[in-house]
PDB file of N, CA and C in Angstrom:
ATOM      1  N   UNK A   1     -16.822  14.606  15.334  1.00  0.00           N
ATOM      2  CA  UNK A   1     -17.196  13.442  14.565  1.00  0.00           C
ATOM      3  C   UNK A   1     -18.496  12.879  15.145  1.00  0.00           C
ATOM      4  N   UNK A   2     -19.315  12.921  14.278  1.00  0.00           N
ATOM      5  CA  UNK A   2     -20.505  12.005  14.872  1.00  0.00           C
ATOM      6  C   UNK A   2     -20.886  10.483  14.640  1.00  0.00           C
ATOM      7  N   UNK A   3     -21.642  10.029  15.449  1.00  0.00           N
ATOM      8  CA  UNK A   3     -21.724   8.845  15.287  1.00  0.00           C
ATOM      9  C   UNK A   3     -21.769   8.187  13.731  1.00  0.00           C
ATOM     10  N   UNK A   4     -22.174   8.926  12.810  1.00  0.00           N
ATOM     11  CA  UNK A   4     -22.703   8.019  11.451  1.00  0.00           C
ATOM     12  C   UNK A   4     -21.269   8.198  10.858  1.00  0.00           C
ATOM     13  N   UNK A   5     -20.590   9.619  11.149  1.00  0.00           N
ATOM     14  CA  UNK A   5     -19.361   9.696  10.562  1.00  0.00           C
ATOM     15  C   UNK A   5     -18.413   8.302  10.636  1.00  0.00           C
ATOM     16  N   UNK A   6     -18.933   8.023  12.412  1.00  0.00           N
ATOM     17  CA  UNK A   6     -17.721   7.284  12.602  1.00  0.00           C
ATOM     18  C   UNK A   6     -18.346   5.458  12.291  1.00  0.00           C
ATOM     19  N   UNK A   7     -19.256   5.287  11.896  1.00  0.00           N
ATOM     20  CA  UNK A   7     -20.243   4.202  10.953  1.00  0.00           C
ATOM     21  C   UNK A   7     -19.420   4.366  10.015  1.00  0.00           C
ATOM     22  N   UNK A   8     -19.860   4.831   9.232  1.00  0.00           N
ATOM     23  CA  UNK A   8     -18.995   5.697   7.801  1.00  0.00           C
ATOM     24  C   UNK A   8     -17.764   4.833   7.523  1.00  0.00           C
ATOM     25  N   UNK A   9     -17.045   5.664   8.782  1.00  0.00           N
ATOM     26  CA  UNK A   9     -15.589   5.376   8.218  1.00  0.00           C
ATOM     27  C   UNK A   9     -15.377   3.628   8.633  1.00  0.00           C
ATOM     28  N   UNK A  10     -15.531   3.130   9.483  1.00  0.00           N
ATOM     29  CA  UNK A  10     -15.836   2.046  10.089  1.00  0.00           C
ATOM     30  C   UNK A  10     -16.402   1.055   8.932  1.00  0.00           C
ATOM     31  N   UNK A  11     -17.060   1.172   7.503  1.00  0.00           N
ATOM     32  CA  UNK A  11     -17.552   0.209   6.478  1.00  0.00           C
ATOM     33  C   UNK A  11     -16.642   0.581   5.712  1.00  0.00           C
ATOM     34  N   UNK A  12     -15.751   1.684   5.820  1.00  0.00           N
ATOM     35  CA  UNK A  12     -15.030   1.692   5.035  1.00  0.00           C
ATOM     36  C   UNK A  12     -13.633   1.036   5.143  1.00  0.00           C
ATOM     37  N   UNK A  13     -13.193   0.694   5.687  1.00  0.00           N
ATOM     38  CA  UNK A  13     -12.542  -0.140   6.865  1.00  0.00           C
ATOM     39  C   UNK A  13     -12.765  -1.490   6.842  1.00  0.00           C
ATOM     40  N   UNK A  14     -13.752  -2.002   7.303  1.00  0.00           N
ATOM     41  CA  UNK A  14     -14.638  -3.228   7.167  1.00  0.00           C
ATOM     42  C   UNK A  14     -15.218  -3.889   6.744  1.00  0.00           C
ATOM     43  N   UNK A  15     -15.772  -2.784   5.390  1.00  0.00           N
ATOM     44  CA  UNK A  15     -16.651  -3.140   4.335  1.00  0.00           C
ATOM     45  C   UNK A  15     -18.132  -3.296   5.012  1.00  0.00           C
ATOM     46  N   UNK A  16     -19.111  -4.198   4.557  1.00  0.00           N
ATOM     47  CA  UNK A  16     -20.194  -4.395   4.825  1.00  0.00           C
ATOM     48  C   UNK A  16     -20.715  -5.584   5.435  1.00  0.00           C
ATOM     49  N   UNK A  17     -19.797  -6.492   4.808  1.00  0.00           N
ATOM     50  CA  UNK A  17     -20.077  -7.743   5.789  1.00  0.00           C
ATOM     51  C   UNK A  17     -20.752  -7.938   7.712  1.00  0.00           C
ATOM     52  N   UNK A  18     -21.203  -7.806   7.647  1.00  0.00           N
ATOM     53  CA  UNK A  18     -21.493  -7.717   9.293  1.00  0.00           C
ATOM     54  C   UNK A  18     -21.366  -8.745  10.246  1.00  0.00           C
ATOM     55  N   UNK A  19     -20.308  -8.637  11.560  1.00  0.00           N
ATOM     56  CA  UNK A  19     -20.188  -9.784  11.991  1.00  0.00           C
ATOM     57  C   UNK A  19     -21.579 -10.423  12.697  1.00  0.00           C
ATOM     58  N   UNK A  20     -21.737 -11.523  13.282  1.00  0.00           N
ATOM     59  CA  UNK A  20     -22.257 -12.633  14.183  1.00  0.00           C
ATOM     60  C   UNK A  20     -22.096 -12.188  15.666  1.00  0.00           C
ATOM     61  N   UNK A  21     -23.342 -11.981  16.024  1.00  0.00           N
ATOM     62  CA  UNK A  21     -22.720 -11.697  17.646  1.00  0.00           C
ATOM     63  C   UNK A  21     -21.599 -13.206  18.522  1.00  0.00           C
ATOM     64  N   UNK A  22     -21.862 -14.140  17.622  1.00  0.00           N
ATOM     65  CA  UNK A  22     -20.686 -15.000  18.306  1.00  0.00           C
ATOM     66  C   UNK A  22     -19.264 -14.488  18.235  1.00  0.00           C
ATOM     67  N   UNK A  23     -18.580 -13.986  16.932  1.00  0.00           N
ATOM     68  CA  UNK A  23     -18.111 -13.214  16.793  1.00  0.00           C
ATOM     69  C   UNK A  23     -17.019 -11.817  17.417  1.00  0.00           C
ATOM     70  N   UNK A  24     -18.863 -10.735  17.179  1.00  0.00           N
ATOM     71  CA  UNK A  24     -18.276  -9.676  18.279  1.00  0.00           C
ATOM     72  C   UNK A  24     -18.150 -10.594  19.305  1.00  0.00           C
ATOM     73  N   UNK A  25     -18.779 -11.188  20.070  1.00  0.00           N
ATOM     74  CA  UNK A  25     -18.455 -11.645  21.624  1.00  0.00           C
ATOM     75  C   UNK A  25     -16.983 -12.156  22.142  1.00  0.00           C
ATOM     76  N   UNK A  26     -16.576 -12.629  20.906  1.00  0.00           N
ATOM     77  CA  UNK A  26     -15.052 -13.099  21.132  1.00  0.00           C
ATOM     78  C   UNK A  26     -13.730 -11.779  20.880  1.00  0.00           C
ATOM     79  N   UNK A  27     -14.267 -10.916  19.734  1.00  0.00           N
ATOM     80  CA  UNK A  27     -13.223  -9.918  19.627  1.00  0.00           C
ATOM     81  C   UNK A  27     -13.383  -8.880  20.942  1.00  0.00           C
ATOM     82  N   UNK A  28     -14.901  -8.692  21.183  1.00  0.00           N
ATOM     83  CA  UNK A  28     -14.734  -7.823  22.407  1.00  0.00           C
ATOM     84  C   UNK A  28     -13.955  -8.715  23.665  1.00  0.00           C
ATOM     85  N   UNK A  29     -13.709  -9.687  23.785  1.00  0.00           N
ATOM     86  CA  UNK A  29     -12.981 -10.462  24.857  1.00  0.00           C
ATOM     87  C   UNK A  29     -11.866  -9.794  24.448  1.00  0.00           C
ATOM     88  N   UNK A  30     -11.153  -9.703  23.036  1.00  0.00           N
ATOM     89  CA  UNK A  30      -9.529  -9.854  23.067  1.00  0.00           C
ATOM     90  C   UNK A  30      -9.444  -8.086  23.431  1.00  0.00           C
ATOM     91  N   UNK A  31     -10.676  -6.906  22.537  1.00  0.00           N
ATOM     92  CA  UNK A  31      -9.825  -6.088  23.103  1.00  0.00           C
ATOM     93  C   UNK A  31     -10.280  -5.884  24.899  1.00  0.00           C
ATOM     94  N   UNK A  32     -11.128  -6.267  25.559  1.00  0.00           N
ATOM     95  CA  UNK A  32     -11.395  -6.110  27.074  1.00  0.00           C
ATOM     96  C   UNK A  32      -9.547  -6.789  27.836  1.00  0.00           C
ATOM     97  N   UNK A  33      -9.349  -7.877  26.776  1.00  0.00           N
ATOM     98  CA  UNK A  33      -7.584  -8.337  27.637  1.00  0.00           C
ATOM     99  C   UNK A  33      -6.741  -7.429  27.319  1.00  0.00           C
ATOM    100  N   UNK A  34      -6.745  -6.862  26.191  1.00  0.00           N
ATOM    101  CA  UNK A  34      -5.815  -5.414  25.609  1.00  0.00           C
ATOM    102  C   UNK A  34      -6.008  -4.960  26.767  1.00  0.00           C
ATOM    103  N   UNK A  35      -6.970  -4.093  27.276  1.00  0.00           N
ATOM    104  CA  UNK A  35      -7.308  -3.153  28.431  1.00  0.00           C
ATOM    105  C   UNK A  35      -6.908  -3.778  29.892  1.00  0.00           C
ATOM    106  N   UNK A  36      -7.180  -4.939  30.122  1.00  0.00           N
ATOM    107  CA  UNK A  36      -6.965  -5.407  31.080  1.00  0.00           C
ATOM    108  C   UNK A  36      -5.289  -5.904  31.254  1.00  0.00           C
ATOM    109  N   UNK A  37      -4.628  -6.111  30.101  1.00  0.00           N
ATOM    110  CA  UNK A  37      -2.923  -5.838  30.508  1.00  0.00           C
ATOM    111  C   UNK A  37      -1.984  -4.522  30.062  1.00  0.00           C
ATOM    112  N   UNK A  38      -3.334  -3.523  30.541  1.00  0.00           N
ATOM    113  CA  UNK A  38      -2.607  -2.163  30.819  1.00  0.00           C
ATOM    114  C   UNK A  38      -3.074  -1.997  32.433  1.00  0.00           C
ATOM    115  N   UNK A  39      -3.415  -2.714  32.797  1.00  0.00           N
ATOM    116  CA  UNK A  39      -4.317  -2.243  34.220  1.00  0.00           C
ATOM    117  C   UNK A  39      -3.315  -3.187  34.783  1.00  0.00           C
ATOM    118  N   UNK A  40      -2.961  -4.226  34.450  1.00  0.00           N
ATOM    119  CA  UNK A  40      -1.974  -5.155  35.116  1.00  0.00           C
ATOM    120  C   UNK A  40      -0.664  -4.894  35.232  1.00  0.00           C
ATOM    121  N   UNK A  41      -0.561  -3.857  33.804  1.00  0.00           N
ATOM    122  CA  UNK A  41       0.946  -3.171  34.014  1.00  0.00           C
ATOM    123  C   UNK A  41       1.376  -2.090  35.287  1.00  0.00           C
ATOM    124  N   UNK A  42       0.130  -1.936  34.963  1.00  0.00           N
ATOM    125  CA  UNK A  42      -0.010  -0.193  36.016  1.00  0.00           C
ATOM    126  C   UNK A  42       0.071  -0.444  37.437  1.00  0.00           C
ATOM    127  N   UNK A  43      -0.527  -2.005  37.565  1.00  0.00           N
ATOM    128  CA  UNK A  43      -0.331  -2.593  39.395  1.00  0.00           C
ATOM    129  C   UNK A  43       0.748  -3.057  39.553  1.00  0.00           C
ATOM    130  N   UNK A  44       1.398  -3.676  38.254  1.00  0.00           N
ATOM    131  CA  UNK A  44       2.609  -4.429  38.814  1.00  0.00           C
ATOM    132  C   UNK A  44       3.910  -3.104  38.441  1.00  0.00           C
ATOM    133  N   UNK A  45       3.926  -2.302  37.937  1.00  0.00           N
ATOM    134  CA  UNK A  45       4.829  -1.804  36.860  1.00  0.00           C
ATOM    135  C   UNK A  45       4.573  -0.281  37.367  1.00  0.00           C
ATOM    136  N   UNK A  46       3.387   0.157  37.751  1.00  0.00           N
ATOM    137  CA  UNK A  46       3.241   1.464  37.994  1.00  0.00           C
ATOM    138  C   UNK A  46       3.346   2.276  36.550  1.00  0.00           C
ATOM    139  N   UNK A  47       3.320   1.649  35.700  1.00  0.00           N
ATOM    140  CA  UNK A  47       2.567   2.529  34.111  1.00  0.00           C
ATOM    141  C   UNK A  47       1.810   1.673  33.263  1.00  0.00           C
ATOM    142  N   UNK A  48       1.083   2.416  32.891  1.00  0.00           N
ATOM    143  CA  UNK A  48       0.540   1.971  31.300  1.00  0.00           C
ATOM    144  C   UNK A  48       1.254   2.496  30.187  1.00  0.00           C
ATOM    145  N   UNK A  49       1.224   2.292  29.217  1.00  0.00           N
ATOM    146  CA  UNK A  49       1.386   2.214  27.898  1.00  0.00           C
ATOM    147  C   UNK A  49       0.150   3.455  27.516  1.00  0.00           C
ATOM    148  N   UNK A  50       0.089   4.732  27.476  1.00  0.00           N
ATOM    149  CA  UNK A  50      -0.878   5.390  27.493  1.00  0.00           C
ATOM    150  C   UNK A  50      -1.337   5.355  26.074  1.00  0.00           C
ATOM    151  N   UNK A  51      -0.748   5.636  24.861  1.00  0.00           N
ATOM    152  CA  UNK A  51      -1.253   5.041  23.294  1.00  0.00           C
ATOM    153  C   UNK A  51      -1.964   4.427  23.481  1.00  0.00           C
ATOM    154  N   UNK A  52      -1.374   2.520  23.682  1.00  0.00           N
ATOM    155  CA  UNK A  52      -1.757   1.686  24.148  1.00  0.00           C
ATOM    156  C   UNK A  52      -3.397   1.736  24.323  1.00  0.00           C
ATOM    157  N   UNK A  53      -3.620   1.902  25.509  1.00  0.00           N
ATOM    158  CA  UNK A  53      -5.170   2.509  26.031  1.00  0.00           C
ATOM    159  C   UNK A  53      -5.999   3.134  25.259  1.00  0.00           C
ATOM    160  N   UNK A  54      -5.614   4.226  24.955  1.00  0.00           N
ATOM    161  CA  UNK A  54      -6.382   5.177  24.433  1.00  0.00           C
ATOM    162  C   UNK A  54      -6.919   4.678  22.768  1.00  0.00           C
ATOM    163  N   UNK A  55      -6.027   3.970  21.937  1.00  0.00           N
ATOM    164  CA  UNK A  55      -6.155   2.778  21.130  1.00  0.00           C
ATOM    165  C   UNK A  55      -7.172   1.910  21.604  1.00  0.00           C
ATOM    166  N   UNK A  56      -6.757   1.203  22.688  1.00  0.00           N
ATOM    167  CA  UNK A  56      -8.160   0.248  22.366  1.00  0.00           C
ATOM    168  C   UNK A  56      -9.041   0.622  22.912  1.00  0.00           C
ATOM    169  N   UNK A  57      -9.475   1.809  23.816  1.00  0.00           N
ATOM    170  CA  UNK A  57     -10.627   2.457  24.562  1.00  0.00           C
ATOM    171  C   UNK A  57     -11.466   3.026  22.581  1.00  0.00           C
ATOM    172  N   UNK A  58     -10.630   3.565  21.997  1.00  0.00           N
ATOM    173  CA  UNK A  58     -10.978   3.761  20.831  1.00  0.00           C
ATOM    174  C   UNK A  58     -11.851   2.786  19.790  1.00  0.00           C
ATOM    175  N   UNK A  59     -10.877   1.577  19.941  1.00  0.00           N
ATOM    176  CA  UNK A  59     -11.430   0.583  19.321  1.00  0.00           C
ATOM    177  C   UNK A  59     -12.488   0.251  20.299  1.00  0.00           C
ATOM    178  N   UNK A  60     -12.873   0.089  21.153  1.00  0.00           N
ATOM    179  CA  UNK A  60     -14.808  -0.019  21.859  1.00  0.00           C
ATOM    180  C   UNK A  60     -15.540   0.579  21.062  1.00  0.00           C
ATOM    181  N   UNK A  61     -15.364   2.313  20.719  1.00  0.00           N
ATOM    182  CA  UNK A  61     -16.028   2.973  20.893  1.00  0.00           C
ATOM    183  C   UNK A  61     -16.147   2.656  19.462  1.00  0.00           C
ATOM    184  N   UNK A  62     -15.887   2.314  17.928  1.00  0.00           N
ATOM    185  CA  UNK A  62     -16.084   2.686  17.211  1.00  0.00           C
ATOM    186  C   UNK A  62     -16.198   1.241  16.830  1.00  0.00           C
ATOM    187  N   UNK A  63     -16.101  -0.111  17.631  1.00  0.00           N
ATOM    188  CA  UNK A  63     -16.699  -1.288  17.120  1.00  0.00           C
ATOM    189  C   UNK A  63     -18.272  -1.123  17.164  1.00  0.00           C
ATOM    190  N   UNK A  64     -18.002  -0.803  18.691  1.00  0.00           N
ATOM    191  CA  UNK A  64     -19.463  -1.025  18.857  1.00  0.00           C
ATOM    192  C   UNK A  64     -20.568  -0.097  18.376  1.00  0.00           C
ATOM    193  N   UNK A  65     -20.194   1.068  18.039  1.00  0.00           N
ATOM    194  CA  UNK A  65     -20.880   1.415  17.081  1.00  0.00           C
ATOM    195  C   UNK A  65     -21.174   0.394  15.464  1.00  0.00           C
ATOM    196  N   UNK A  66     -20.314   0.175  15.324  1.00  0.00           N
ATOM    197  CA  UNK A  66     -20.629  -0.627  13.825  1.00  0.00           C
ATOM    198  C   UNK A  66     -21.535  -2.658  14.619  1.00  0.00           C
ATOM    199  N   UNK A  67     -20.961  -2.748  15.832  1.00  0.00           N
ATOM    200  CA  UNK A  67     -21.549  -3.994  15.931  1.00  0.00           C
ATOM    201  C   UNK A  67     -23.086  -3.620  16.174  1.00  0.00           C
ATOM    202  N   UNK A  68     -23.345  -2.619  16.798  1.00  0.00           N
ATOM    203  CA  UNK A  68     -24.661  -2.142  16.430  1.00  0.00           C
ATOM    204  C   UNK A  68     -25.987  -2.212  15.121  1.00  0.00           C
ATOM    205  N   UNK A  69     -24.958  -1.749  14.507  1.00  0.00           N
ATOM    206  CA  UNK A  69     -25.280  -1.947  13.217  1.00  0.00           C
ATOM    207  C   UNK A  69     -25.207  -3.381  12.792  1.00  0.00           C
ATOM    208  N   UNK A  70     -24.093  -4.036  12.868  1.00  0.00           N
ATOM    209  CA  UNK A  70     -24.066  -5.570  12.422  1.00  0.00           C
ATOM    210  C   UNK A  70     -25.467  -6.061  12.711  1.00  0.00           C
ATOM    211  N   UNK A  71     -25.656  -5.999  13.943  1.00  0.00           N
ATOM    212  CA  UNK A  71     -26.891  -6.865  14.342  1.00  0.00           C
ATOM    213  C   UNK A  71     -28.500  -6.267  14.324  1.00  0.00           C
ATOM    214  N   UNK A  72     -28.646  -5.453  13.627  1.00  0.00           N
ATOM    215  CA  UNK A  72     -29.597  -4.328  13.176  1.00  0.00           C
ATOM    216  C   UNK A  72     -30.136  -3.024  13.688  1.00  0.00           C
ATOM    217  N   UNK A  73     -29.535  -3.181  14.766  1.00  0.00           N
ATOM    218  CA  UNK A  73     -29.864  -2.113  15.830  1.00  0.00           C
ATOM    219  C   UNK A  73     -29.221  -0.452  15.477  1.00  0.00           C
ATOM    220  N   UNK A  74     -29.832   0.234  15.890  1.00  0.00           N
ATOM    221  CA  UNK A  74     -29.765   1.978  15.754  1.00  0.00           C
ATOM    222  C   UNK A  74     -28.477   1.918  17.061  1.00  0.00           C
ATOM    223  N   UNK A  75     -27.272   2.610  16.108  1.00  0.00           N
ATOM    224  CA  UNK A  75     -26.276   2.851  17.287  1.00  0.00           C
ATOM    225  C   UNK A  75     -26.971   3.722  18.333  1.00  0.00           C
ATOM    226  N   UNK A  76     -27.411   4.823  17.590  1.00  0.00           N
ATOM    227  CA  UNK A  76     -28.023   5.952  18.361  1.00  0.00           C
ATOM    228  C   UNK A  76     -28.630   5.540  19.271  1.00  0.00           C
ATOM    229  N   UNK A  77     -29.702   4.592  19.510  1.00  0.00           N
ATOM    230  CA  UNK A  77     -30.810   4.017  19.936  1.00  0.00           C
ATOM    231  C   UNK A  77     -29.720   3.298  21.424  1.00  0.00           C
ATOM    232  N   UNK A  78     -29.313   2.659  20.768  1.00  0.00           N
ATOM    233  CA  UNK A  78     -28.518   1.699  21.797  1.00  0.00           C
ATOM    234  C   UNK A  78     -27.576   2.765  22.790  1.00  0.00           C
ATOM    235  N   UNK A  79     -27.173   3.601  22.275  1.00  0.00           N
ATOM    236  CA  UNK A  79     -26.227   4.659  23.150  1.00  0.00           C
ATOM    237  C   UNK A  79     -27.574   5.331  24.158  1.00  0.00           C
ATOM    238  N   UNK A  80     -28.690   5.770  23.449  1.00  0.00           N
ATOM    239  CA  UNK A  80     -29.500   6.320  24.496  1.00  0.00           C
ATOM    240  C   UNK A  80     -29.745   5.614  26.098  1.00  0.00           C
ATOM    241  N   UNK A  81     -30.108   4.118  25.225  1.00  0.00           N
ATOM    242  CA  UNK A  81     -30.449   3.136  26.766  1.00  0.00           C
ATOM    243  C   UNK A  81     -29.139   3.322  27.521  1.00  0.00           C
ATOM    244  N   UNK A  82     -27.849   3.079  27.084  1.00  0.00           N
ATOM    245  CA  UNK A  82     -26.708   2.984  27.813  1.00  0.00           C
ATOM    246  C   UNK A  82     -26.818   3.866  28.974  1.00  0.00           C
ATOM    247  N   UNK A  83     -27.026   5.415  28.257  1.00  0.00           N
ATOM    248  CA  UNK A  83     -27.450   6.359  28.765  1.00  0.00           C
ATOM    249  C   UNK A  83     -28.222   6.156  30.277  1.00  0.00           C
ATOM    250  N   UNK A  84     -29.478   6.292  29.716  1.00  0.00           N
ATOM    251  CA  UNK A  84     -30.668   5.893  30.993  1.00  0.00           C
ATOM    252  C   UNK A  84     -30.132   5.100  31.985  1.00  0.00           C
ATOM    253  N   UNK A  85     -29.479   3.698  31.504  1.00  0.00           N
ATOM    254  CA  UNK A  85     -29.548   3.014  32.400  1.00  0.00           C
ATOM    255  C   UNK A  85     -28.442   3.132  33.323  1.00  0.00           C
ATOM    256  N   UNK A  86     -27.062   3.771  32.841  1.00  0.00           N
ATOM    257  CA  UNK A  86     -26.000   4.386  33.983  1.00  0.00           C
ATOM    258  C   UNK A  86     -26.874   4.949  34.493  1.00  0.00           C
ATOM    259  N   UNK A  87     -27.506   6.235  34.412  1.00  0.00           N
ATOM    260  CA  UNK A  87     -27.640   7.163  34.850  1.00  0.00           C
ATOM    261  C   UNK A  87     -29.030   6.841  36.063  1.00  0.00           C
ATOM    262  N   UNK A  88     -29.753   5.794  35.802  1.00  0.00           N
ATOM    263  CA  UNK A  88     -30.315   5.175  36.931  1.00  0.00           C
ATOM    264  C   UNK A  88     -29.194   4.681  37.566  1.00  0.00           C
ATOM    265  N   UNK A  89     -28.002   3.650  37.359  1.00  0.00           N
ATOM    266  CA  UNK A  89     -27.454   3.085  38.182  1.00  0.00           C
ATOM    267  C   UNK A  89     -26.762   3.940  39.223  1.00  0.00           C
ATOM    268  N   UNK A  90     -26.215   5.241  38.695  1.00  0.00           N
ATOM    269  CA  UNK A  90     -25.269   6.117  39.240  1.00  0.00           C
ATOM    270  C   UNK A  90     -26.301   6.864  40.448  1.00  0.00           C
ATOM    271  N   UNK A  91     -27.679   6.928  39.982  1.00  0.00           N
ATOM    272  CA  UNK A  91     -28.111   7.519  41.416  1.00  0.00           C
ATOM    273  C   UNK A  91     -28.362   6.436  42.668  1.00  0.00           C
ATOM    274  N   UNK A  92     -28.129   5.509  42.466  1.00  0.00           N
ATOM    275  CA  UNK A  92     -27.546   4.254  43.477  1.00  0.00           C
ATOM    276  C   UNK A  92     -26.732   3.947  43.792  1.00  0.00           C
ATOM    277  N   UNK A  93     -25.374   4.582  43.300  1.00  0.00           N
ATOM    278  CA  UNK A  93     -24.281   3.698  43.066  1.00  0.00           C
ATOM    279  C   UNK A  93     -23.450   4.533  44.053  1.00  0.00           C
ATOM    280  N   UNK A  94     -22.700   3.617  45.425  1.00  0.00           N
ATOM    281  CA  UNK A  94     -21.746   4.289  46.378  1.00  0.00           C
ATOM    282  C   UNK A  94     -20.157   4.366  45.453  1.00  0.00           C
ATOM    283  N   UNK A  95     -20.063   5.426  45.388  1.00  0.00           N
ATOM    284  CA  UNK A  95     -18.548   5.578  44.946  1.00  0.00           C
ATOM    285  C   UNK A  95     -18.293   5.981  45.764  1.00  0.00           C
TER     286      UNK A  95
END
């Protein structure tokens, strides 16, 4: 699936309306707490909910492609910098 595919299906879904980055800024909060009370399960509980995860790791990947778009920007474009700029960070970065 490529990125426009997954644009595509994503207006189809959503329609065209495009949100407000005030908006995205608040839904990406709720799913970042989705993610963050599987990480809380996993410390206190010793599992996640693996669906769960993989669901909303999903839902990132295919908002933000379309919030891309909401706010006029080339998903493509925006995935490249992402790109670059890990990939500077990672040759700095002590793991």
């Amino acid at each position: 699936m490529t990125i426009e595919d997954i644009l595509k299906q994503a207006r189809v879904i959503w329609g065209d309306r495009p949100m407000a980055l005030s908006h995205i800024a608040s839904v990406i909060g709720v799913v970042y707490g989705d993610i963050c009370r599987q990480t809380r399960s996993q410390i206190e509980q010793g599992t996640i909910d693996e669906a769960e995860l993989k669901k909303e790791l999903g839902n990132l990947i295919t908002s933000c492609i379309r919030w891309c778009d909401d706010l006029g920007f080339d998903p493509q474009e925006c995935i490249a910098l992402s790109q670059q700029a890990q990939a500077r960070y990672a040759q700095h970065a002590k793991f």
